[in-house]
Protein backbone atom coordinates (compact mmCIF):
# COMPACT_ATOMS: atom_id res chain seq x y z
CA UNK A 1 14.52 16.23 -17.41
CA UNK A 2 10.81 18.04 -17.59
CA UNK A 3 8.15 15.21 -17.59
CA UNK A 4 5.73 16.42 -20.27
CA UNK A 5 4.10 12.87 -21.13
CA UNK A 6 3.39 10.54 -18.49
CA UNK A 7 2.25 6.98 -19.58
CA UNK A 8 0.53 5.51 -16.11
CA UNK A 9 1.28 1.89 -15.95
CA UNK A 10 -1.75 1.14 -13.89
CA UNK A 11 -5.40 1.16 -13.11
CA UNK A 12 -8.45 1.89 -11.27
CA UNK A 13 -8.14 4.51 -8.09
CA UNK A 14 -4.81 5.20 -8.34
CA UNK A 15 -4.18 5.64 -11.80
CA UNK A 16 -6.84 8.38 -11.50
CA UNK A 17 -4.94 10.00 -8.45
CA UNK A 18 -1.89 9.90 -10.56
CA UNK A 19 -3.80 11.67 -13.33
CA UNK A 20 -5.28 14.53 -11.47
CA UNK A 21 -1.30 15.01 -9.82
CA UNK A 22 -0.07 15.43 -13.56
CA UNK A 23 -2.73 17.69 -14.86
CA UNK A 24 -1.88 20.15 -11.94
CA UNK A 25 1.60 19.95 -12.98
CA UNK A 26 0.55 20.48 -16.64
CA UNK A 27 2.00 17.28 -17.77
CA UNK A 28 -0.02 15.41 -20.50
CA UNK A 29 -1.50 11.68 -19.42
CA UNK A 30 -1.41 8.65 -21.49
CA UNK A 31 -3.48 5.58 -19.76
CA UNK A 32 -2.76 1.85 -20.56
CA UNK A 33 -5.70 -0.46 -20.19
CA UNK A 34 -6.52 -3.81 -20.73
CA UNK A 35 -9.81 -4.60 -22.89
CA UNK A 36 -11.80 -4.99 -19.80
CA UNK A 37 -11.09 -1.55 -18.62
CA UNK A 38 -11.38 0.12 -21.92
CA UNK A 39 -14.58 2.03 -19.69
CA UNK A 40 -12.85 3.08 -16.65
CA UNK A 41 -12.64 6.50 -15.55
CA UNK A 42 -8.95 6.94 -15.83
CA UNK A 43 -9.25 6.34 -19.36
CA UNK A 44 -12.00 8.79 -19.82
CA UNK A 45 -9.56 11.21 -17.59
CA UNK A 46 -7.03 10.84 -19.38
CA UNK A 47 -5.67 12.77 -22.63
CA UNK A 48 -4.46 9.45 -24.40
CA UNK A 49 -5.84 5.90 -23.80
CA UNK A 50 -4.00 2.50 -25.65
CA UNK A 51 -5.31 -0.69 -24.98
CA UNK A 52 -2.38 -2.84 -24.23
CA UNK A 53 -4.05 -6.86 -23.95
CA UNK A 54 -6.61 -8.83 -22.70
CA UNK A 55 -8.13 -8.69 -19.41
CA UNK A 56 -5.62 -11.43 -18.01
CA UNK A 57 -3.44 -9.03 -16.04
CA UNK A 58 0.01 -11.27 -17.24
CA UNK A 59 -1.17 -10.23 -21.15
CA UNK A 60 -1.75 -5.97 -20.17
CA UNK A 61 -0.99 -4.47 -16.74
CA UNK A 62 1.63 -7.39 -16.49
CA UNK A 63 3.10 -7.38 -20.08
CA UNK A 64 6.55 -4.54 -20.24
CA UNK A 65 6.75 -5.19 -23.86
CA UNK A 66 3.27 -3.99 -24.64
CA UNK A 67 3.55 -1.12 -22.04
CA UNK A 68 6.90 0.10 -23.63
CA UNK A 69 5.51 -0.11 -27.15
CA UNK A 70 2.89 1.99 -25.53
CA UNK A 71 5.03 4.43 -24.72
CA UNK A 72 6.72 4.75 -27.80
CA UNK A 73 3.99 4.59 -29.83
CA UNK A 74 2.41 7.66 -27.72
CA UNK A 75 5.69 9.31 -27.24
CA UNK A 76 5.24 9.28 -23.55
CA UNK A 77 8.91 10.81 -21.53
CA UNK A 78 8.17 9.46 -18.31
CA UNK A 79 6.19 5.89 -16.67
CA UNK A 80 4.56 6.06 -13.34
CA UNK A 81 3.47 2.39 -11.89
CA UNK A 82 0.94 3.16 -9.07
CA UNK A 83 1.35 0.82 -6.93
CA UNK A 84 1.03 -3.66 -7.55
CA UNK A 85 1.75 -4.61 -10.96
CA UNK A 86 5.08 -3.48 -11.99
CA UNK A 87 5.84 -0.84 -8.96
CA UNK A 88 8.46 -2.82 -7.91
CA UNK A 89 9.68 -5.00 -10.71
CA UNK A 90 13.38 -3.51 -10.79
CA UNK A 91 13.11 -4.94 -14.25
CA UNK A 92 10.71 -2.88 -15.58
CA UNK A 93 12.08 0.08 -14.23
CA UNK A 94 15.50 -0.39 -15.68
CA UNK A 95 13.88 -1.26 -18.89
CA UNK A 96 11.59 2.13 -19.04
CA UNK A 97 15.45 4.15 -18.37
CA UNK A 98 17.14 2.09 -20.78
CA UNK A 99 14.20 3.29 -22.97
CA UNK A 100 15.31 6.83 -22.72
CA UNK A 101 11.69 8.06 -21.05
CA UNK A 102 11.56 9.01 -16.79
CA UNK A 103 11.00 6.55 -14.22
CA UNK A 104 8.70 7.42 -11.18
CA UNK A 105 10.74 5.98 -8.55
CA UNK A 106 13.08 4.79 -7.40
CA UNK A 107 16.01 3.53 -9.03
CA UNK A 108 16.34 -0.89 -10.16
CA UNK A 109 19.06 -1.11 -8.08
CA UNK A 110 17.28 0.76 -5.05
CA UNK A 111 14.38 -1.80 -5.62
CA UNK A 112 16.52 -4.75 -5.64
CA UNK A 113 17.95 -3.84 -1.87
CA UNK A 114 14.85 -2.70 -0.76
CA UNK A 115 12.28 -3.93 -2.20
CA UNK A 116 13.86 -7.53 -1.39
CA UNK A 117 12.97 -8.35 2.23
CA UNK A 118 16.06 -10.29 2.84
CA UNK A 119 18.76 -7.41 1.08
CA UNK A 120 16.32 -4.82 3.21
CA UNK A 121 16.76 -5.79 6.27
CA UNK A 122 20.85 -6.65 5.59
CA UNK A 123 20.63 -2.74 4.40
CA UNK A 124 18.56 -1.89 7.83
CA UNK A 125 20.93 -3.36 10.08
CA UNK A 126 23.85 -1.78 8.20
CA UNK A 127 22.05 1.79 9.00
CA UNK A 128 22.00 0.80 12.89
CA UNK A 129 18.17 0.33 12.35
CA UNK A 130 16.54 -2.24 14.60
CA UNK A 131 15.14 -5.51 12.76
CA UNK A 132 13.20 -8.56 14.10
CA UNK A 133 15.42 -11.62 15.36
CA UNK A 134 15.39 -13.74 12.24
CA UNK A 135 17.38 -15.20 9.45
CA UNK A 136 20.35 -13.65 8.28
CA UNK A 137 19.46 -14.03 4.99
CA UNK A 138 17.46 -15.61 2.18
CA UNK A 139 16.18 -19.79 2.97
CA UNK A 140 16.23 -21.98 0.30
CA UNK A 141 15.79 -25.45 1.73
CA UNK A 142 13.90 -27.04 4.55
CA UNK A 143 16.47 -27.93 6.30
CA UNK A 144 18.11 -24.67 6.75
CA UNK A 145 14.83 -23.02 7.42
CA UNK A 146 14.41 -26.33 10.36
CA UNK A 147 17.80 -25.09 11.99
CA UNK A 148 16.41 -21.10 11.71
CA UNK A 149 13.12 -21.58 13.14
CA UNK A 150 14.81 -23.75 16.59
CA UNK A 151 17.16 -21.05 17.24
CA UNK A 152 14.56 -18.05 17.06
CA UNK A 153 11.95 -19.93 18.73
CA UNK A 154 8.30 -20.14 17.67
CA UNK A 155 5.94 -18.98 16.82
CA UNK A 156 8.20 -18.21 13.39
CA UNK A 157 6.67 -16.08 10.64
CA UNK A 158 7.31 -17.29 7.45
CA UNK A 159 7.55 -14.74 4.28
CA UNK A 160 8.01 -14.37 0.86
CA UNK A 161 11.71 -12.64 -0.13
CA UNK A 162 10.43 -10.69 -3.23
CA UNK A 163 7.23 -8.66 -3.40
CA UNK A 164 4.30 -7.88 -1.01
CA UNK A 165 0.63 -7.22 0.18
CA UNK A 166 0.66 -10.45 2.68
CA UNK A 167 1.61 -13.15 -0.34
CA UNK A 168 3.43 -16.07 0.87
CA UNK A 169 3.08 -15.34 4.83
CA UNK A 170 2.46 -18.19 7.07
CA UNK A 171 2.70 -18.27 10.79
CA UNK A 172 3.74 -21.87 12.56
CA UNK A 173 3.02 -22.57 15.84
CA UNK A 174 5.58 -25.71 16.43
CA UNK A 175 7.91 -27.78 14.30
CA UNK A 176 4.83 -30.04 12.67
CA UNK A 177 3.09 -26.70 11.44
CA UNK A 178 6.31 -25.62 10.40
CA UNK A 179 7.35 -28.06 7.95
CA UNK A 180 3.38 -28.82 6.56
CA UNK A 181 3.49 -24.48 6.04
CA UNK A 182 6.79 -23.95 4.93
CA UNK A 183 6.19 -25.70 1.27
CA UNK A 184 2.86 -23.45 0.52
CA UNK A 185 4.57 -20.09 1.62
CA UNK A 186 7.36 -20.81 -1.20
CA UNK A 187 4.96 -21.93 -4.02
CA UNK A 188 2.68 -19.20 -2.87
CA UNK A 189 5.56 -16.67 -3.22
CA UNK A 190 6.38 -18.42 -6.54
CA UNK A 191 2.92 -18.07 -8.17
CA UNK A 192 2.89 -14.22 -6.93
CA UNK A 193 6.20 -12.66 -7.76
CA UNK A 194 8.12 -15.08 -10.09
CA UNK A 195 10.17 -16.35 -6.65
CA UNK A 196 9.92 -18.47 -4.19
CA UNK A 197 12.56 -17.50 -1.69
CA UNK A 198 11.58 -17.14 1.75
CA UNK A 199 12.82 -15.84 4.86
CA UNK A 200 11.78 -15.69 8.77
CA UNK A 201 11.22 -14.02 11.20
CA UNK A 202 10.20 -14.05 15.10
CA UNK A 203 6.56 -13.49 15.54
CA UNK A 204 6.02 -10.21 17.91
CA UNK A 205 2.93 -11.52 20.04
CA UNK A 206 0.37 -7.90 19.93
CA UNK A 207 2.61 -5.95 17.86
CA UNK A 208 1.10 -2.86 16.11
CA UNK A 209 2.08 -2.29 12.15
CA UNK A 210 3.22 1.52 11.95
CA UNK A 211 4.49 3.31 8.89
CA UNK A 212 6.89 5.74 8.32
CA UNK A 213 6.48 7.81 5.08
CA UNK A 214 9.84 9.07 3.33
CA UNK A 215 10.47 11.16 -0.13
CA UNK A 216 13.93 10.98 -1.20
CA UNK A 217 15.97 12.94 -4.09
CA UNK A 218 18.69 10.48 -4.18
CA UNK A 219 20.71 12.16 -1.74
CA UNK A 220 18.63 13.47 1.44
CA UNK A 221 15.43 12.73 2.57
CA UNK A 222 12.45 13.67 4.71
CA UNK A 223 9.98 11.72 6.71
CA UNK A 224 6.02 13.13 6.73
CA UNK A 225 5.52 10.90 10.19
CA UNK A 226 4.52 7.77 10.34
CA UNK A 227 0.86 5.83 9.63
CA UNK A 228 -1.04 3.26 12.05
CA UNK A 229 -2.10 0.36 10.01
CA UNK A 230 -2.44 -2.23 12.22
CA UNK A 231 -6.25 -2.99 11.65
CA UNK A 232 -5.49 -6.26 9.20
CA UNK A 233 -7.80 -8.97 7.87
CA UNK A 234 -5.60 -11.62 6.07
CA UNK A 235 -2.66 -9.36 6.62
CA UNK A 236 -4.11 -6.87 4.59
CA UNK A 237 -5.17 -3.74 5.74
CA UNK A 238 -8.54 -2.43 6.22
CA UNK A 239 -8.01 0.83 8.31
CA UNK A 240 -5.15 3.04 8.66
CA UNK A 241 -4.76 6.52 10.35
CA UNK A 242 -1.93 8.98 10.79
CA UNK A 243 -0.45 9.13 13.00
CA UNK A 244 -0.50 6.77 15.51
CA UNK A 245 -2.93 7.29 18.37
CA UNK A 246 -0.69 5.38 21.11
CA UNK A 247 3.05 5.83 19.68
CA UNK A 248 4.76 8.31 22.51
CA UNK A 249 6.53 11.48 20.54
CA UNK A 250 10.47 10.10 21.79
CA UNK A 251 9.31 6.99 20.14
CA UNK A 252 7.67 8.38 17.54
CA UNK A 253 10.92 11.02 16.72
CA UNK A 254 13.48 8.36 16.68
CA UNK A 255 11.18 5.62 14.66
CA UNK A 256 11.12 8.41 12.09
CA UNK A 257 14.55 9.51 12.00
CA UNK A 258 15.73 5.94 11.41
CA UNK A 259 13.54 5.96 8.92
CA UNK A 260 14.92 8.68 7.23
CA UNK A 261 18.64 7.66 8.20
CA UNK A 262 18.00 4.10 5.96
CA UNK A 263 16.47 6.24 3.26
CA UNK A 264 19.46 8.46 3.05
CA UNK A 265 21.83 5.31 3.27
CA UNK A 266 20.54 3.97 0.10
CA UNK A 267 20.26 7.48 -1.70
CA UNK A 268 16.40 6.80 -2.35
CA UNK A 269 15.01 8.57 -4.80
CA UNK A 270 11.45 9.26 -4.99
CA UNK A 271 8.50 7.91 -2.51
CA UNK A 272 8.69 5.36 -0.16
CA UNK A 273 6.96 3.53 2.78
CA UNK A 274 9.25 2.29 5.58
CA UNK A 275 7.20 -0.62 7.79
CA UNK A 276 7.83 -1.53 11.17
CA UNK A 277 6.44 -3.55 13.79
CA UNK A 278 6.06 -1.83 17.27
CA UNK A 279 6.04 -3.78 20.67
CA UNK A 280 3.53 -1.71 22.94
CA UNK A 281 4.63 -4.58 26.03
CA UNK A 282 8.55 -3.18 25.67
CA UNK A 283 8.64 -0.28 23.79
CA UNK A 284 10.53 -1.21 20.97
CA UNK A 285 10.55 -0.50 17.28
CA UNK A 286 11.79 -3.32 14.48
CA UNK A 287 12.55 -2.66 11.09
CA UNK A 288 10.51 -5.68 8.61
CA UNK A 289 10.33 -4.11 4.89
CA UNK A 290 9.97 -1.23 2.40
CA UNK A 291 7.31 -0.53 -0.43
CA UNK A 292 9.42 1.37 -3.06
CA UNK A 293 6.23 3.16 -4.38
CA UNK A 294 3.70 5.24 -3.14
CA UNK A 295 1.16 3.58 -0.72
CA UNK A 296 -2.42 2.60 -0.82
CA UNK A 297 -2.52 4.58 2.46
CA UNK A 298 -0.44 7.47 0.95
CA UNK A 299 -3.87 10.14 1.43
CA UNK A 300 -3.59 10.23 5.47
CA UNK A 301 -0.36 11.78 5.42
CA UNK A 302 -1.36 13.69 2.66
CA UNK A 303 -4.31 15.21 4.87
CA UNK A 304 -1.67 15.73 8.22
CA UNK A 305 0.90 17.42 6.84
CA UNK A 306 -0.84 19.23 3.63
CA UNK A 307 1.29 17.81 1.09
CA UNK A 308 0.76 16.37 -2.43
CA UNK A 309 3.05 13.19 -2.58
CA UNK A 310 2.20 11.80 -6.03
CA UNK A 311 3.07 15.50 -7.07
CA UNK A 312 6.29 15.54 -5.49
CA UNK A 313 7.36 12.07 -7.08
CA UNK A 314 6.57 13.77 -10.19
CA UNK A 315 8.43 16.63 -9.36
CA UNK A 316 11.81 14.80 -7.98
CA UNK A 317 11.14 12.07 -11.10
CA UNK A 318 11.48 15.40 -13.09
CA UNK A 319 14.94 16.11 -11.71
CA UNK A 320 14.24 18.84 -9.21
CA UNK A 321 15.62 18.58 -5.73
CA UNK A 322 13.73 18.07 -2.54
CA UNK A 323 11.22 21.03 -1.95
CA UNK A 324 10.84 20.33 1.86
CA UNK A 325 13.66 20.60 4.90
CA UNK A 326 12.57 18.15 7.91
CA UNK A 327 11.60 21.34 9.68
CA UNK A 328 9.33 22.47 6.98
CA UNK A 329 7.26 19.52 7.68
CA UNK A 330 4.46 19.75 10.77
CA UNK A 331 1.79 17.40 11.74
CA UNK A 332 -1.81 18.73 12.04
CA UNK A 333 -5.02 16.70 13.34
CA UNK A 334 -5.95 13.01 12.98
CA UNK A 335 -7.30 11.25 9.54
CA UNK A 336 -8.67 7.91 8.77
CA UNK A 337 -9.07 6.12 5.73
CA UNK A 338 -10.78 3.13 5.14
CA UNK A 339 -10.98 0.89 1.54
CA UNK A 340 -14.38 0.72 -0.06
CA UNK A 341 -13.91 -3.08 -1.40
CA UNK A 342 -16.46 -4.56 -3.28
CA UNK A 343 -17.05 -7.63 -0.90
CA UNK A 344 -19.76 -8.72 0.87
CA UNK A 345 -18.52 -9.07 4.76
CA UNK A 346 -21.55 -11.15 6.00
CA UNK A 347 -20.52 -13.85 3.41
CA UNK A 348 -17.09 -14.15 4.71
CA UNK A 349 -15.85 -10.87 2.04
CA UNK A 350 -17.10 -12.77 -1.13
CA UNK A 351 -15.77 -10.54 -3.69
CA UNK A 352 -19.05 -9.18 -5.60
CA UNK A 353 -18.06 -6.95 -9.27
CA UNK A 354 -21.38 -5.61 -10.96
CA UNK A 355 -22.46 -2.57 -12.55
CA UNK A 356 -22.77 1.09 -9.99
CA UNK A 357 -26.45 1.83 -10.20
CA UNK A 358 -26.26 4.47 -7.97
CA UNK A 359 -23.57 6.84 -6.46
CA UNK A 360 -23.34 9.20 -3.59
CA UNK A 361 -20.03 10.68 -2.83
CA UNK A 362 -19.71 11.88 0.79
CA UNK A 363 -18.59 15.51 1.36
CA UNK A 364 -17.78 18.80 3.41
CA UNK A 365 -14.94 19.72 5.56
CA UNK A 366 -12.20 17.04 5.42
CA UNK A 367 -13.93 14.51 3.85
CA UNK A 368 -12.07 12.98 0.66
CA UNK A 369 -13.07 9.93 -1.59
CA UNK A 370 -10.33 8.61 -4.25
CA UNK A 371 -12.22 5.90 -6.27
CA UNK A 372 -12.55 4.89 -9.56
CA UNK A 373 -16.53 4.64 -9.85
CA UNK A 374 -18.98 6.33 -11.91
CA UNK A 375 -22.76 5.94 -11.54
CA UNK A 376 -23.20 2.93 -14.65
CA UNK A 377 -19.44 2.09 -14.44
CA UNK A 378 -19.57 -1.93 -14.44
CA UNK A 379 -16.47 -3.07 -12.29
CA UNK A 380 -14.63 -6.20 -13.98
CA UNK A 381 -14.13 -9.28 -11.85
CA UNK A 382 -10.63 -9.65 -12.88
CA UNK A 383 -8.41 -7.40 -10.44
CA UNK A 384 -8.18 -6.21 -7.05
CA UNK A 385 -11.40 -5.34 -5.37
CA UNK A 386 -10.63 -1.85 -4.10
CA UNK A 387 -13.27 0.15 -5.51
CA UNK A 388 -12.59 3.51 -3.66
CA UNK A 389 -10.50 5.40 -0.34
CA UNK A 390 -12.61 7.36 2.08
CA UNK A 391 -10.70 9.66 4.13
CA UNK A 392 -11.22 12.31 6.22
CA UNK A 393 -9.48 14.81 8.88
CA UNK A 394 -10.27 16.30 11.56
CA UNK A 395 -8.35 18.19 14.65
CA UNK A 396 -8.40 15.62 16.95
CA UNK A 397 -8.69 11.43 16.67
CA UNK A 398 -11.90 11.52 18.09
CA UNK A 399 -13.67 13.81 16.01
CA UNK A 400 -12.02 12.03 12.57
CA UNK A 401 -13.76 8.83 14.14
CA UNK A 402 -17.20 10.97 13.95
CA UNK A 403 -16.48 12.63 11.13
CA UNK A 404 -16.41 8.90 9.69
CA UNK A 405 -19.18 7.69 10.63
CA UNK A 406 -20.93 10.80 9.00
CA UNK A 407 -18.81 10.40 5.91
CA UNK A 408 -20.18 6.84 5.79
CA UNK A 409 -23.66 7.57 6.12
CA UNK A 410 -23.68 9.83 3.35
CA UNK A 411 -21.70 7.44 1.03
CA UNK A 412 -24.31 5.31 -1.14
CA UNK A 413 -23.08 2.63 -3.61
CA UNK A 414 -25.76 0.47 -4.84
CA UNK A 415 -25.38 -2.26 -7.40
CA UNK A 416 -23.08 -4.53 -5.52
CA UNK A 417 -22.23 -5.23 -2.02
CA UNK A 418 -19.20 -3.23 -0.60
CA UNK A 419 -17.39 -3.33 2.69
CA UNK A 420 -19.49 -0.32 4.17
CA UNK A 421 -21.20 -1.94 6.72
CA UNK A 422 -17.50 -3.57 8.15
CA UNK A 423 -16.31 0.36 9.14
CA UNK A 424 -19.88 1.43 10.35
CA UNK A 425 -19.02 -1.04 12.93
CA UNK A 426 -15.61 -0.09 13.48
CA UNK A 427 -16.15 3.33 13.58
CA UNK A 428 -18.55 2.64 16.77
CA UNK A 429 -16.44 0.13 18.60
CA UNK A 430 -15.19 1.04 21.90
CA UNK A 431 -11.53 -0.82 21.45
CA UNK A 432 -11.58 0.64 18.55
CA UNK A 433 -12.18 4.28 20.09
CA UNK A 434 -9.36 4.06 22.54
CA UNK A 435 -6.64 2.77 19.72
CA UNK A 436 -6.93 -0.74 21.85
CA UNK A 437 -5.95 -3.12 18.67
CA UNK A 438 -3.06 -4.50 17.29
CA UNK A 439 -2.30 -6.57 13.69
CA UNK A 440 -4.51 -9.78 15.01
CA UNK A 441 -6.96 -7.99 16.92
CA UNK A 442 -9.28 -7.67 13.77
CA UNK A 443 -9.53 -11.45 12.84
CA UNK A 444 -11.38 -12.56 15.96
CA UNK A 445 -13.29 -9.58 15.85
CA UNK A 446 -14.80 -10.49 12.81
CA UNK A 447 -15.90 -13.91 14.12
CA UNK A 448 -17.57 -12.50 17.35
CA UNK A 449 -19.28 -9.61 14.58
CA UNK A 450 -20.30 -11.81 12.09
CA UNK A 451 -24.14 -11.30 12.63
CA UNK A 452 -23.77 -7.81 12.74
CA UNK A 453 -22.00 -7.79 8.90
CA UNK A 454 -25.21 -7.59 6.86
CA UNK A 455 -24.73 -5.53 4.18
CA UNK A 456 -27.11 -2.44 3.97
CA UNK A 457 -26.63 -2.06 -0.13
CA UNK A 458 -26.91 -5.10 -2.45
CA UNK A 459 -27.59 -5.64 -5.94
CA UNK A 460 -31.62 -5.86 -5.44
């Protein structure tokens, strides 16, 4: 059906992304907010605003009742969940469907396989896709999880079945560590997503987290290459670039078309992010989960192969066919992005919400900044601390490097202190510079940095 009311079930930066994608398409906008956000810009953007709760995310961006009534009450056709929140609560989308309006995404029951580590990687291995040596399955109880972690060996990475973003992830070292960690993963996972199931997996010593980006009509697929985002603090990324400096093209061609081949084998509709982790020592490629949504990270692909993603959700949500064949699709340049938080990284990333004072946006050639701020805007303490995306392109990975640094001399937040002064560094660091890095490279960094962290703009 033709989306002509979209209700977006989310906030901040991407919920104006998602905005600006509908307008282009001519499709009306209704925002949901919580009373703390009754300010932000999406709601301003928007055409329709409806406070749904309090600033507790459980009683708004958390609450499906209030979001459906939303809907109705608006007459909104279609629901688009951003990413976090509800992007991957199969319940929520079956509920919007049942509804009668549009869901942007994928189906429940494509969420429930894949957006469930354990069904995921059952679904991988079905597709002939390679997965990390681990349990077959979901653990419930110590003592199978005991029995797991002595026949893969450690160190054993423990993880959180349901859900995402790092929750519920504990590495042990040896049997002691094990059973002290294994406890706090599941109540971690519990308190996050509503489940505490875990499962394991072998810890890759130096791997590198690459990305393969997939859109999906429910019966082919395409992949838009893949995404390096193996710059992590707290197993959450920091810096991610497409595509990967150090992958070699055979690699990179059949990491992609695996991709594409587990897409197809689960007739995903919609966007999707397949992860992997990549062995640079051997040369091999595992399979370790999908984000059934569109990605944080979604802009670098955007910027290397020129297309509009959260438009082409809309578009496939909408009932039209994919637009692209795989040989439509070409990679051009390098881009970076890096988050804007507001944290201060000389006091160990305190997170640090106050009221924008000032604002300079960065610009000229291939230089992009998705955020949610306005000059007065007064960001609540109550969510994420992503505050903006500041990506740029250029032809080569060297010049998007300087083009960075530029970009971040020009940018100019004052009020409270951001995360700037983190990718000044980066973006000047000779490991860095040569792609030499890998998912726990960034950790010690930070320790042997830590007097260089001061942060340039505070709140004086």
């Amino acid at each position: 059906m033709l989306i002509r009311k979209l209700l977006i079930a989310n906030r901040g930066e991407i919920a104006v992304r998602i905005i600006r994608a509908a307008k282009e398409l001519g499709i009306r906008t209704v925002q949901v907010h919580s009373a703390a956000d009754a300010d932000s810009l999406a709601v301003r953007m928007a055409d329709e605003a409806v406070n749904i709760g309090p600033p507790s995310a459980a009683k708004s961006y958390l609450n499906i009742p209030a979001i459906l009534q939303a809907a109705a009450s608006t007459g909104a056709d279609a629901v688009h969940p951003g990413y976090g929140f509800l992007a991957e609560n199969a319940d929520f989308a079956d509920a919007v469907v049942a509804a009668g309006m549009v869901w942007v995404g994928p189906s429940g029951d494509a969420i429930r396989v894949m957006g469930d580590k354990v069904a995921a990687r059952i679904a991988a291995e079905s597709a002939g896709v390679p997965v990390v040596p681990g349990s077959d399955g979901r653990i419930d109880d110590l003592a199978q999880a005991r029995a797991v972690a002595l026949a893969i060996g450690f160190p054993v990475m423990i993880k959180a079945a349901a859900g995402g973003g790092g929750r519920g992830i504990r590495i042990a070292h040896d049997m002691a560590e094990f059973d002290r960690l294994m406890p706090q993963a599941s109540a971690e996972a519990k308190a996050a997503f509503g489940d505490g199931g875990l499962y394991m997996e072998k810890v890759i010593e130096r791997a590198r987290h690459i990305e393969v980006q997939i859109l999906g009509d429910g019966a082919r697929a395409v992949h838009f290459f893949e995404r390096e985002c193996s710059l992590q603090r707290r197993r959450q990324k920091v810096w991610e670039e497409a595509p990967s400096a150090t992958l070699p093209q055979p690699m990179r061609e059949k990491l992609c078309a695996s991709a594409v081949a587990l897409a197809e084998a689960v007739g995903y509709r919609g966007a999707g992010t397949l992860e992997y982790l990549y062995d640079d020592a051997t040369g091999h490629f595992y399979f370790i989960e999908m984000n059934t949504r569109i990605q944080v990270e979604h802009p670098v692909t955007e910027m290397i192969t020129g297309v509009d993603l959260v438009r082409e959700m809309l578009r496939i949500a909408g009932g039209a066919p994919l637009r692209y064949r795989q040989e439509d699709i070409s990679l051009k340049g390098h881009a970076i992005e890096v988050r804007i938080c507001a944290e201060d990284p000389a006091r160990n990333f305190q997170p640090g919400p106050g009221t924008i004072e000032a604002l300079t946006v960065p610009g000229g050639a291939g230089v992009r900044f998705d955020t949610m701020l306005y000059q007065g805007y007064t960001v609540p303490p109550f969510y994420d601390s992503l505050l903006g995306k500041l990506i740029v392109w250029d032809e080569d990975r060297a010049s998007a490097i300087t083009r960075m640094q530029r970009a971040l001399e020009e940018l100019h937040i004052t009020g409270l202190p951001t995360t700037k002064p983190l990718h000044q560094l980066l973006a000047r660091d000779r490991q860095v510079a040569v792609a030499d890095f890998h998912t726990r490279w960034l950790e010690p960094w930070l320790q042997e940095n830590a007097h260089r962290l001061g942060t340039e703009e505070t709140t004086e």
